[in-house]
Protein backbone atom coordinates (compact mmCIF):
# COMPACT_ATOMS: atom_id res chain seq x y z
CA UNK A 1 3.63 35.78 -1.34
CA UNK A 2 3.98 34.89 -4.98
CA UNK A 3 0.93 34.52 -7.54
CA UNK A 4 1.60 31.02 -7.42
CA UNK A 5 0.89 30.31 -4.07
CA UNK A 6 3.31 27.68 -2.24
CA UNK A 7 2.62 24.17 -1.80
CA UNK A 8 2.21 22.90 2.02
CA UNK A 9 4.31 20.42 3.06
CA UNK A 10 1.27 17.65 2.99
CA UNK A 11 0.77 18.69 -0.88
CA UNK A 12 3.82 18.23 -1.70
CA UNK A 13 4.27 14.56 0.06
CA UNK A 14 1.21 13.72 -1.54
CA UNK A 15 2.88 14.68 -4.90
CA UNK A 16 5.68 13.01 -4.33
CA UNK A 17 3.73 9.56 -3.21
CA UNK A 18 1.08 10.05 -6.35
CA UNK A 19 4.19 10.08 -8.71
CA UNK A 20 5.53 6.75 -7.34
CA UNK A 21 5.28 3.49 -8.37
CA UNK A 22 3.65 1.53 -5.43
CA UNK A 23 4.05 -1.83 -4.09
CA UNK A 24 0.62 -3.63 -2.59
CA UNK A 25 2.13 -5.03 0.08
CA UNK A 26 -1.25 -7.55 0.54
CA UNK A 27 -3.31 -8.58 -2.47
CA UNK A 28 -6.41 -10.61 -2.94
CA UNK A 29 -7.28 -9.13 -6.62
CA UNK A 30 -8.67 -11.12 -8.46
CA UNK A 31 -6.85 -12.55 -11.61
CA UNK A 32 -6.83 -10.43 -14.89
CA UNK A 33 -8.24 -13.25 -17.10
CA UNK A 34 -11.40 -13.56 -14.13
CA UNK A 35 -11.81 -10.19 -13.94
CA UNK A 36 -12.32 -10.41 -18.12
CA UNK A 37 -14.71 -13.10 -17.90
CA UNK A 38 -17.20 -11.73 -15.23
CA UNK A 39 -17.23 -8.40 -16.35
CA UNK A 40 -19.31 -6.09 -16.42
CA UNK A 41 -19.91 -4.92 -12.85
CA UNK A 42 -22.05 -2.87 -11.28
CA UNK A 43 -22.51 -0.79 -8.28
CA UNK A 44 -23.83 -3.84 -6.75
CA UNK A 45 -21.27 -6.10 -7.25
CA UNK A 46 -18.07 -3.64 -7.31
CA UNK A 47 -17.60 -3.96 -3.31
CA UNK A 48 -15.57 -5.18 -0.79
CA UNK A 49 -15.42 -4.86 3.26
CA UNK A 50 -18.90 -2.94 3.24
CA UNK A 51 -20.40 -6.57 2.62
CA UNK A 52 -19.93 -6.99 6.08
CA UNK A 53 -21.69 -3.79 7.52
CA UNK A 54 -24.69 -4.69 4.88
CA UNK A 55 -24.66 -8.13 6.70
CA UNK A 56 -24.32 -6.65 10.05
CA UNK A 57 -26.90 -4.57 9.46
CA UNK A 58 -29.54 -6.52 7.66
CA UNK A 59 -28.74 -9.80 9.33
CA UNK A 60 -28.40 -11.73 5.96
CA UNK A 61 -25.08 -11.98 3.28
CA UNK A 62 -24.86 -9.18 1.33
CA UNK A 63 -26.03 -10.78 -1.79
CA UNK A 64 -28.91 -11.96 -0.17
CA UNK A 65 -29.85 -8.24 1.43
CA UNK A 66 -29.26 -6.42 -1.75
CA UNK A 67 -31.43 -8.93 -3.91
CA UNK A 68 -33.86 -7.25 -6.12
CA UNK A 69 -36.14 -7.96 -9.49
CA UNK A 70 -34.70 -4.69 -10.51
CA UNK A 71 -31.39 -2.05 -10.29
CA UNK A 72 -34.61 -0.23 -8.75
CA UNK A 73 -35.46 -2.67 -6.20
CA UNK A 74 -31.57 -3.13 -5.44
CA UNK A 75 -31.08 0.42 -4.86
CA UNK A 76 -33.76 0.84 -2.35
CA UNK A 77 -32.03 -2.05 -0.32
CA UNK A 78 -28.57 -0.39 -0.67
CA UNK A 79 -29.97 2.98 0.87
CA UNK A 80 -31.97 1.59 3.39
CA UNK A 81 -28.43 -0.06 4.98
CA UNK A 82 -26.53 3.60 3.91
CA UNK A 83 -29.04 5.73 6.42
CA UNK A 84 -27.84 3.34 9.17
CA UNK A 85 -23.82 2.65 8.04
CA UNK A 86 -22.74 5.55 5.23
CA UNK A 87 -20.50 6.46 7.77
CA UNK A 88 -18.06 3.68 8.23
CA UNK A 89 -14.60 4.02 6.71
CA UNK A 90 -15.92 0.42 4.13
CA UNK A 91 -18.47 2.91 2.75
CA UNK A 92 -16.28 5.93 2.31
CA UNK A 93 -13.50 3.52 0.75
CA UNK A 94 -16.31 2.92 -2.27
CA UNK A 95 -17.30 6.86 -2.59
CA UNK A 96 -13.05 7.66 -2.60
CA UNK A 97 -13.36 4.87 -5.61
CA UNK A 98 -16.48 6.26 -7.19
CA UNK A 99 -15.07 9.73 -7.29
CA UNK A 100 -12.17 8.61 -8.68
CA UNK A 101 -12.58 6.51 -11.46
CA UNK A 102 -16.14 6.94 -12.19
CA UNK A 103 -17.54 10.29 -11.97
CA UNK A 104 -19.15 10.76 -9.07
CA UNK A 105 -19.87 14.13 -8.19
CA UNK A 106 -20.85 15.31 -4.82
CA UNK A 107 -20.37 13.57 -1.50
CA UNK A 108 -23.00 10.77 -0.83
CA UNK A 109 -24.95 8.75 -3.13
CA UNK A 110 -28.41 9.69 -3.88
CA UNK A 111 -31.24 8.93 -5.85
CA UNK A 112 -30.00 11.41 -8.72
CA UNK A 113 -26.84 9.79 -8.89
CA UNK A 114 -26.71 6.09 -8.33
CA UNK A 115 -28.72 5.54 -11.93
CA UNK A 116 -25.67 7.47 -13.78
CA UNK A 117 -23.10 5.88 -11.70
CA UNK A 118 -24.09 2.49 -11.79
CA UNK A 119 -23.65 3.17 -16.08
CA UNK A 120 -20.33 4.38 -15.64
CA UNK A 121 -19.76 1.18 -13.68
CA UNK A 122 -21.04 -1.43 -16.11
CA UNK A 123 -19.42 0.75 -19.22
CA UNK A 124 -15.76 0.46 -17.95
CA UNK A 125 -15.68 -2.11 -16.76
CA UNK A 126 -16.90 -3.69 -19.84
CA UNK A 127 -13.44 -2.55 -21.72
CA UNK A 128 -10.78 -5.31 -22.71
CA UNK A 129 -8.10 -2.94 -21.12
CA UNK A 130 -10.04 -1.84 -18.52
CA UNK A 131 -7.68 -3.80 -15.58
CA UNK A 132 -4.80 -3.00 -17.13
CA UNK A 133 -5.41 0.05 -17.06
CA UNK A 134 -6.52 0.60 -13.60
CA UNK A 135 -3.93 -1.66 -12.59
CA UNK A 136 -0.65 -0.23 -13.64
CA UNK A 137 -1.93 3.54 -15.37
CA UNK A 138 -3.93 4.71 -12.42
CA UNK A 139 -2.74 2.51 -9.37
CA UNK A 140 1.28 2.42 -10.92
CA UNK A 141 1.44 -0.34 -8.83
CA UNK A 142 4.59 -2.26 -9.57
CA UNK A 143 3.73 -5.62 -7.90
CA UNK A 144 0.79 -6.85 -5.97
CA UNK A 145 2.09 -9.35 -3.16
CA UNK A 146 -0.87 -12.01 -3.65
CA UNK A 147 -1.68 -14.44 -1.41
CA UNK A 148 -2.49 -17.93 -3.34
CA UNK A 149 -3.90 -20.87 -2.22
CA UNK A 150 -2.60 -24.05 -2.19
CA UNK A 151 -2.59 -25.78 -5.89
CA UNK A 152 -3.67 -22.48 -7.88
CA UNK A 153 -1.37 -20.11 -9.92
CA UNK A 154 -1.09 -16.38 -10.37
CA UNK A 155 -0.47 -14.14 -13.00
CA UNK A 156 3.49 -12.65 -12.86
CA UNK A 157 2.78 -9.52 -14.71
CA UNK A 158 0.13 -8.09 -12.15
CA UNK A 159 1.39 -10.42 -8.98
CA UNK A 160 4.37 -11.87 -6.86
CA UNK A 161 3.00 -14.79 -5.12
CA UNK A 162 2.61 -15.53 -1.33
CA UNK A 163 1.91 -19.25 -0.39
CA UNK A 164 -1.19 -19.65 1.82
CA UNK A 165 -0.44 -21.82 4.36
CA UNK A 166 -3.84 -22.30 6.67
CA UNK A 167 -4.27 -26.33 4.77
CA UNK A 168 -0.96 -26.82 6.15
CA UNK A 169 -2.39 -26.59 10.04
CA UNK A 170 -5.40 -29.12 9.06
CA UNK A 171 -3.44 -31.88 7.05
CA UNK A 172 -4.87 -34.54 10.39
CA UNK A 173 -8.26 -34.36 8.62
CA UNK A 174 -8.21 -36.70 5.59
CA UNK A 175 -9.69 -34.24 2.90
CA UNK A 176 -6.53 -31.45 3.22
CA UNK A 177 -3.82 -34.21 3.47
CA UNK A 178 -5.40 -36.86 0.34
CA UNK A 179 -5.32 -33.50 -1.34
CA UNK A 180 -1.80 -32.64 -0.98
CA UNK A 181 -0.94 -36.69 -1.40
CA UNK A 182 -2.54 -36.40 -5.00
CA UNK A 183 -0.85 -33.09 -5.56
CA UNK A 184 2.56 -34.38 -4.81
CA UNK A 185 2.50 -37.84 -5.88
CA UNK A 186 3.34 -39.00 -2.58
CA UNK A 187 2.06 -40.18 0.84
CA UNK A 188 2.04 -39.09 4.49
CA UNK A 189 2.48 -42.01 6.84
CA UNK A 190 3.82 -39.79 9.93
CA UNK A 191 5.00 -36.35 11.15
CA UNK A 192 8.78 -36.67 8.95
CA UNK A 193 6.83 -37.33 5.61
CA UNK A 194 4.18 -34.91 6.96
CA UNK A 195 6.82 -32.00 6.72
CA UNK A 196 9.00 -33.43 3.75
CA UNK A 197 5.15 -32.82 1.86
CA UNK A 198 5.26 -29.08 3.17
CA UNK A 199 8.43 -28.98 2.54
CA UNK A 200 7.93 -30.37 -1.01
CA UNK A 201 5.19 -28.67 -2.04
CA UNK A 202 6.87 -24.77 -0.53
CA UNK A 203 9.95 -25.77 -2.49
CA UNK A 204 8.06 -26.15 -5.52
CA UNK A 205 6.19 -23.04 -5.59
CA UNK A 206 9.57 -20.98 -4.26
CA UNK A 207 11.12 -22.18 -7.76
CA UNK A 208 8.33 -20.27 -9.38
CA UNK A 209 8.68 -17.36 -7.61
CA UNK A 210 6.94 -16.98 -4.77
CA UNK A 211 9.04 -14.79 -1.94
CA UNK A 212 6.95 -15.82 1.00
CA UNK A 213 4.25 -18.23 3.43
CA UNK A 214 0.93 -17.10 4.36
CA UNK A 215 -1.28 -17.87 7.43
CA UNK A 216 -3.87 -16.48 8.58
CA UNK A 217 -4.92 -18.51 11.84
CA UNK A 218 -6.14 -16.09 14.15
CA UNK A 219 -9.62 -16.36 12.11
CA UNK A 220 -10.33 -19.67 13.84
CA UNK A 221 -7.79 -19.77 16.79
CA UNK A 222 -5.39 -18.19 18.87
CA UNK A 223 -2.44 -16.78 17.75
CA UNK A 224 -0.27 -18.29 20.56
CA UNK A 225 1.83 -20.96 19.95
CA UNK A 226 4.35 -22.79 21.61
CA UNK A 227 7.22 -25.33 20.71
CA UNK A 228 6.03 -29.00 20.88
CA UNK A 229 8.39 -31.84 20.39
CA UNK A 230 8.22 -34.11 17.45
CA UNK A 231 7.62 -37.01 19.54
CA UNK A 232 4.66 -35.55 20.98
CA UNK A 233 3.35 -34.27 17.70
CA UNK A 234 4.34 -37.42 16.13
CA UNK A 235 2.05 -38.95 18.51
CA UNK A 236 -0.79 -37.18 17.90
CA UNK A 237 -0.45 -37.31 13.86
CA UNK A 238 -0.16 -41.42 14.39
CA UNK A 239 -3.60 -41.43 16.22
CA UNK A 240 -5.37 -39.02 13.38
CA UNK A 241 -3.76 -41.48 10.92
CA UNK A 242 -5.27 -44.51 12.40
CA UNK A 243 -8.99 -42.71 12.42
CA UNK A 244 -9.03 -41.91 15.79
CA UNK A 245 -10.67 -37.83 16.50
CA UNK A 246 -7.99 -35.71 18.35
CA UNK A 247 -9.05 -33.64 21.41
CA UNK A 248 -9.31 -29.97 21.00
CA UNK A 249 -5.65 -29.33 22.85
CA UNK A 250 -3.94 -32.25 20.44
CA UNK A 251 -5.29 -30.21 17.55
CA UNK A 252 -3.40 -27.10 18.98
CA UNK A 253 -0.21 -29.04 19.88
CA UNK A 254 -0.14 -30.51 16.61
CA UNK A 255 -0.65 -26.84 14.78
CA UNK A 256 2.23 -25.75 16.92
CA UNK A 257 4.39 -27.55 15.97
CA UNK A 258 3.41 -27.21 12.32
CA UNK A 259 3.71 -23.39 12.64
CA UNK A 260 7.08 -24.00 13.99
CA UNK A 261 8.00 -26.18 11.71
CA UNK A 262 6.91 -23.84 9.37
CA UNK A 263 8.81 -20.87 10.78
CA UNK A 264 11.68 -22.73 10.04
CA UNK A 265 11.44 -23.19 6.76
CA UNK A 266 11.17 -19.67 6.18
CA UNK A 267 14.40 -18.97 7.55
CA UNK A 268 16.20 -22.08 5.57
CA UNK A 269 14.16 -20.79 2.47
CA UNK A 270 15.27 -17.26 3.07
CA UNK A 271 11.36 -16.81 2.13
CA UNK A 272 9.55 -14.14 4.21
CA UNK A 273 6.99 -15.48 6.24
CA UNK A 274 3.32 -13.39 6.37
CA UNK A 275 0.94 -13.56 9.41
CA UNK A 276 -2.34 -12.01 9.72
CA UNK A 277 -3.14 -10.42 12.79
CA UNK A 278 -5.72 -7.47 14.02
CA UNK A 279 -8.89 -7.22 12.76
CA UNK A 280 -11.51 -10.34 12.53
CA UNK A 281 -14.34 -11.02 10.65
CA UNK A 282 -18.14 -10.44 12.07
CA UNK A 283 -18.24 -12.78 14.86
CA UNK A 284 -14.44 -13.51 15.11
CA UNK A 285 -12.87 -13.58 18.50
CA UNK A 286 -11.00 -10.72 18.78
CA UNK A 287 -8.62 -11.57 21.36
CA UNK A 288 -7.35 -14.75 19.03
CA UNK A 289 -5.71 -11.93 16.94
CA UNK A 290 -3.27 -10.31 19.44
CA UNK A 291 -0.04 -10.34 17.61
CA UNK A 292 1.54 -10.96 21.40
CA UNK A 293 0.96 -14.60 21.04
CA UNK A 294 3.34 -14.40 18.38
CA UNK A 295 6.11 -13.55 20.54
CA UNK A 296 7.74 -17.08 21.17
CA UNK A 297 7.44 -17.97 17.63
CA UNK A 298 9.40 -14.30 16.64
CA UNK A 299 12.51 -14.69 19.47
CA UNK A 300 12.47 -18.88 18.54
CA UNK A 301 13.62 -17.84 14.94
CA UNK A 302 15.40 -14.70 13.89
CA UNK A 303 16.89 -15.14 11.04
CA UNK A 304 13.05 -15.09 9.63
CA UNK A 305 11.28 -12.07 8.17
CA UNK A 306 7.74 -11.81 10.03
CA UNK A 307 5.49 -9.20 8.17
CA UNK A 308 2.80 -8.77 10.54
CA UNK A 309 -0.39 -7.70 8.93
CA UNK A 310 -3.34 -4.96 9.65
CA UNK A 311 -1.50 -3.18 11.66
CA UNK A 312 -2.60 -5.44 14.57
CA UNK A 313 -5.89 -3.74 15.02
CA UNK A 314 -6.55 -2.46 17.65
CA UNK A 315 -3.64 -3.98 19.10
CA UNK A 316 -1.36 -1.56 16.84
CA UNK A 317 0.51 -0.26 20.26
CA UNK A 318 1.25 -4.03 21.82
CA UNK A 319 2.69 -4.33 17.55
CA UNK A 320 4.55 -0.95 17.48
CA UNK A 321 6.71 -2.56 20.28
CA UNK A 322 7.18 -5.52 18.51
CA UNK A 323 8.80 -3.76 15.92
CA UNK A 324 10.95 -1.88 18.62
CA UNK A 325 12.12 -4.77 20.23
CA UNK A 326 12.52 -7.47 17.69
CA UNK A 327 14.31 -6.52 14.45
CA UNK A 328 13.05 -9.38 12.40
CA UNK A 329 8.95 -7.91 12.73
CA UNK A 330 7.99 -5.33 9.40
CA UNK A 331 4.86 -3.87 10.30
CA UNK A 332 1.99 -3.66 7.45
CA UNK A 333 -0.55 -1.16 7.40
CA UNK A 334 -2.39 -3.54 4.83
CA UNK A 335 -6.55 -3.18 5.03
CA UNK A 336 -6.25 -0.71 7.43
CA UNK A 337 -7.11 2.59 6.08
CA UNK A 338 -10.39 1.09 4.91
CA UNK A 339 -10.63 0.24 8.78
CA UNK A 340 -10.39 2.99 10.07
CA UNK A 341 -8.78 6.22 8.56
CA UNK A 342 -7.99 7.38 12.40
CA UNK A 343 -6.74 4.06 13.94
CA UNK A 344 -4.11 4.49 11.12
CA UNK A 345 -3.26 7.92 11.34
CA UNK A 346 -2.64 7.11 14.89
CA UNK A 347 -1.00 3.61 14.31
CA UNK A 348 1.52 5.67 12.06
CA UNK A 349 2.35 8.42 14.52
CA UNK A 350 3.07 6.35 17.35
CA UNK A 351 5.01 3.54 15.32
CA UNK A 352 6.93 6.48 13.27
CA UNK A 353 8.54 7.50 16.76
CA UNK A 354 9.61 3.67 17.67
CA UNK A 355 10.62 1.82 15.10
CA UNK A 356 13.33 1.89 12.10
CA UNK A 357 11.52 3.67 8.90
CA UNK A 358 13.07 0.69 6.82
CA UNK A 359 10.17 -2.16 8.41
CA UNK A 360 7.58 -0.67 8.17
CA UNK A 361 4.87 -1.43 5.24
CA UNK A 362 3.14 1.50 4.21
CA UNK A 363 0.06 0.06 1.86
CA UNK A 364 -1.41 -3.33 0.83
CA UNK A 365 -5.24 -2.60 -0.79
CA UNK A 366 -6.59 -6.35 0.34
CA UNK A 367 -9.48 -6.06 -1.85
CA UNK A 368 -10.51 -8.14 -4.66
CA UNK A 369 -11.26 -5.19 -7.79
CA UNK A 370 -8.36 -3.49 -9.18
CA UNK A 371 -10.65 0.03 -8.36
CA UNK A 372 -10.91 -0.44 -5.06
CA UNK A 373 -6.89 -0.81 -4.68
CA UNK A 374 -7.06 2.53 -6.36
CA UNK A 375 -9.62 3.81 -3.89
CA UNK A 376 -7.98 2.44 -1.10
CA UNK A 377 -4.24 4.03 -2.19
CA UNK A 378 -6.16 7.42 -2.23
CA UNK A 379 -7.10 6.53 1.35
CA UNK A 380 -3.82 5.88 2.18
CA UNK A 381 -1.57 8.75 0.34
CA UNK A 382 -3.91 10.79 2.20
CA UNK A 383 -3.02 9.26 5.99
CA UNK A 384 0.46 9.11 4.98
CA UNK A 385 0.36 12.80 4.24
CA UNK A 386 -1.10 14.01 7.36
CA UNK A 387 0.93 11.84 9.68
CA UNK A 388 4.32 12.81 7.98
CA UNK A 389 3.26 16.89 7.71
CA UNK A 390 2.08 16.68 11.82
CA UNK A 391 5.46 15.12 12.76
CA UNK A 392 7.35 18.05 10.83
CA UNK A 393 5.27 20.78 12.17
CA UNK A 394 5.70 19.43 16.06
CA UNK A 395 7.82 16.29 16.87
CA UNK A 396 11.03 17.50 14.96
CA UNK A 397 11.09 15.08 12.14
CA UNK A 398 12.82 16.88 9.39
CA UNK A 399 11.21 17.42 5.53
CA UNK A 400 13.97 15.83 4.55
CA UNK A 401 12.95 12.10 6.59
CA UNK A 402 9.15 12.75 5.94
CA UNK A 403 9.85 12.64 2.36
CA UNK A 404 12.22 10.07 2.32
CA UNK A 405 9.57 7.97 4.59
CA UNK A 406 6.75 8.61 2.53
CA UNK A 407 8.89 6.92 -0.81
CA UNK A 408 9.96 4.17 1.58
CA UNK A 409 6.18 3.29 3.10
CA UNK A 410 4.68 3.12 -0.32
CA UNK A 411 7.76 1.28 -1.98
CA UNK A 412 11.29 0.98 -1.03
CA UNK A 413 10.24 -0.92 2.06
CA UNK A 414 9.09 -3.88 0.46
CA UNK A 415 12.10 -4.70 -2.12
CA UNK A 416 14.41 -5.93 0.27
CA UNK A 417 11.95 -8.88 2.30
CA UNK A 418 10.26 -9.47 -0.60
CA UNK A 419 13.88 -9.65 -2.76
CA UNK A 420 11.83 -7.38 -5.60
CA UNK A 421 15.15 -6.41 -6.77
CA UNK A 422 15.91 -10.27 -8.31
């Protein structure tokens, strides 16, 4: 052997993906200019996902459970929840970041290091270029996909924008639809001016720039759907017009056909259209999430780019054979290595052998501090890398492919649905 020694074939994918600019395939960061005005943080306020194992543990929001006179008093909080939940892949997410990009030696955090960390914290990210530079120095990210919400902007430089389209499902309520009356300038009267609104307002943000639809549903109810006719819809619109409260299943045929509706003007947009699906929130009901109640929607319109989200977790097998079967599905491993470092590794191996390399979404951070993208990418280089060396070394995937798969996971992937090209 030589002096210097050789590289393994996982070092030298992880070399190749740490020299490469990244898309983030799913983005909630927030904006540059907030970032700037609430900063400083601290080690209490620079999280993300472990908010909900401090809640889950404590019983109370995390704000609430961490409350303290003191940094002192705060700390003691924080490591009473870490001796039940340090384990979790949210906590390890925040030590990857920590290490990183603030100094943290060792492997847990103690009461001889949280003091000097918590500095580090509050001193960077007290510096005017601080997101900058996280954002496109360390990350090299060379678009976030962003969702936005309805009515708000986004910042081009850092962001290409997603529409969020949840409002869309609740417009027979009176508060989402006067909104999106006063928005537009106009009025909904029935289901055709109902959709000319969506239409309107999809258009309008399209022109801008954004290159897709958002919705993430299966928060609050099931995934399925089913095509309802407009006369039927129409129908129930025309009674939540005159005042009158719609039964639970009218709600659901009217969001139907809304989804539908929607569906379709991805395809005539030529817009991609995003749906979450997978993991839930504490409390969530898991089996709304099962990306198989997607399936009519998918095979109703084809010409439409569906980038399912979170790998469909833990329904990432029922998704791999999504993407096998239906060639308009891109699979995105966005959140999930903060999920579960495993699930993903194993997501990857089995999808890897059954779909096309080309639709499949290697990375989206879905946090809201540029850090924890950081910490997150670190997370995911590292999945990546043991997923594509394992397939070399025993299912007879070539060095050749794992390379090429580990640039097109992490960025060629996403320029053609998300037309990143121009």
């Amino acid at each position: 052997m030589s002096k210097t020694r050789r590289r393994t074939l996982r070092e030298r994918l992880l070399a190749e993906m740490e020299g490469l600019r990244t898309v983030d395939c799913h983005s909630h960061t927030m904006l540059g200019r907030e970032y700037r005005e609430a900063a400083p943080f601290d080690l209490f306020r620079l999280m993300s996902y472990f908010n909900r194992d401090i809640e889950g543990v404590t019983g109370k929001p995390a704000g609430e459970a961490l409350a303290g006179a003191s940094d002192d008093e705060r700390w003691a909080k924080l490591k009473a929840v870490l001796a039940k939940a340090r384990n979790v892949s949210y906590w390890r997410h925040n030590i990857v970041t920590y290490r990183a990009l603030f100094g943290l030696r060792g492997e847990e955090l103690t009461d001889r290091n949280w003091r000097g960390l918590n500095r580090r914290i509050q001193a960077k990210t007290a510096r005017p270029d601080w997101y900058r530079h996280v954002t496109e120095d360390v990350c090299r990210l060379r678009t976030q996909v962003r969702n936005v919400p309805w009515f708000q902007d986004w910042e081009p430089r850092y962001f290409t924008a997603i529409l969020r389209m949840e409002e869309a499902l609740g417009l027979h309520d009176a508060g989402p639809r006067e909104r999106l009356e006063a928005h537009l300038g106009t009025s909904i009267t029935d289901l055709r001016s109902l959709k000319a609104a969506l239409a309107s307002l999809t258009e309008g943000y399209v022109a801008r720039g954004a290159r897709g639809i958002k919705l993430a549903h299966a928060y609050w109810r099931t995934l399925h759907s089913e095509p309802v006719s407009e006369a039927v819809a129409g129908r129930i619109l025309a009674k939540a017009l005159r005042g009158k409260p719609l039964k639970p299943d009218e709600v659901k045929r009217l969001q139907d056909h809304v989804i539908f509706f929607l569906a379709g003007l991805a395809a005539d947009l030529g817009i991609v259209f995003q749906i979450h699906t997978g993991v839930q929130s504490n409390w969530g009901h898991i089996p709304d999430s099962n990306p198989m109640g997607l399936l009519e929607l998918v095979r109703a319109h084809r010409s439409v780019r569906f980038d399912l989200f979170h790998a469909g977790y833990p329904y990432s097998r029922e998704l791999g054979m999504m993407g096998k079967h239906y060639p308009n599905v891109w699979l995105n491993m966005c959140w999930m290595y903060v999920i579960t470092m495993e699930g993903s590794r194993r997501a990857l191996a089995e999808w890897l052998d059954l779909v096309p390399g080309h639709r499949l979404l290697g990375f989206g951070s879905d946090v809201p501090f540029p850090e924890l993208i950081y910490g997150h990418l670190v997370m995911a280089r590292s999945c990546l890398a043991d997923v594509l060396a394992e397939k070399v070394a025993r299912d007879f995937l070539s060095e050749a492919c794992a390379l090429d798969l580990a640039r097109m996971l992490l960025y060629d992937n996403a320029v053609a649905p998300y037309r990143l090209d121009g």
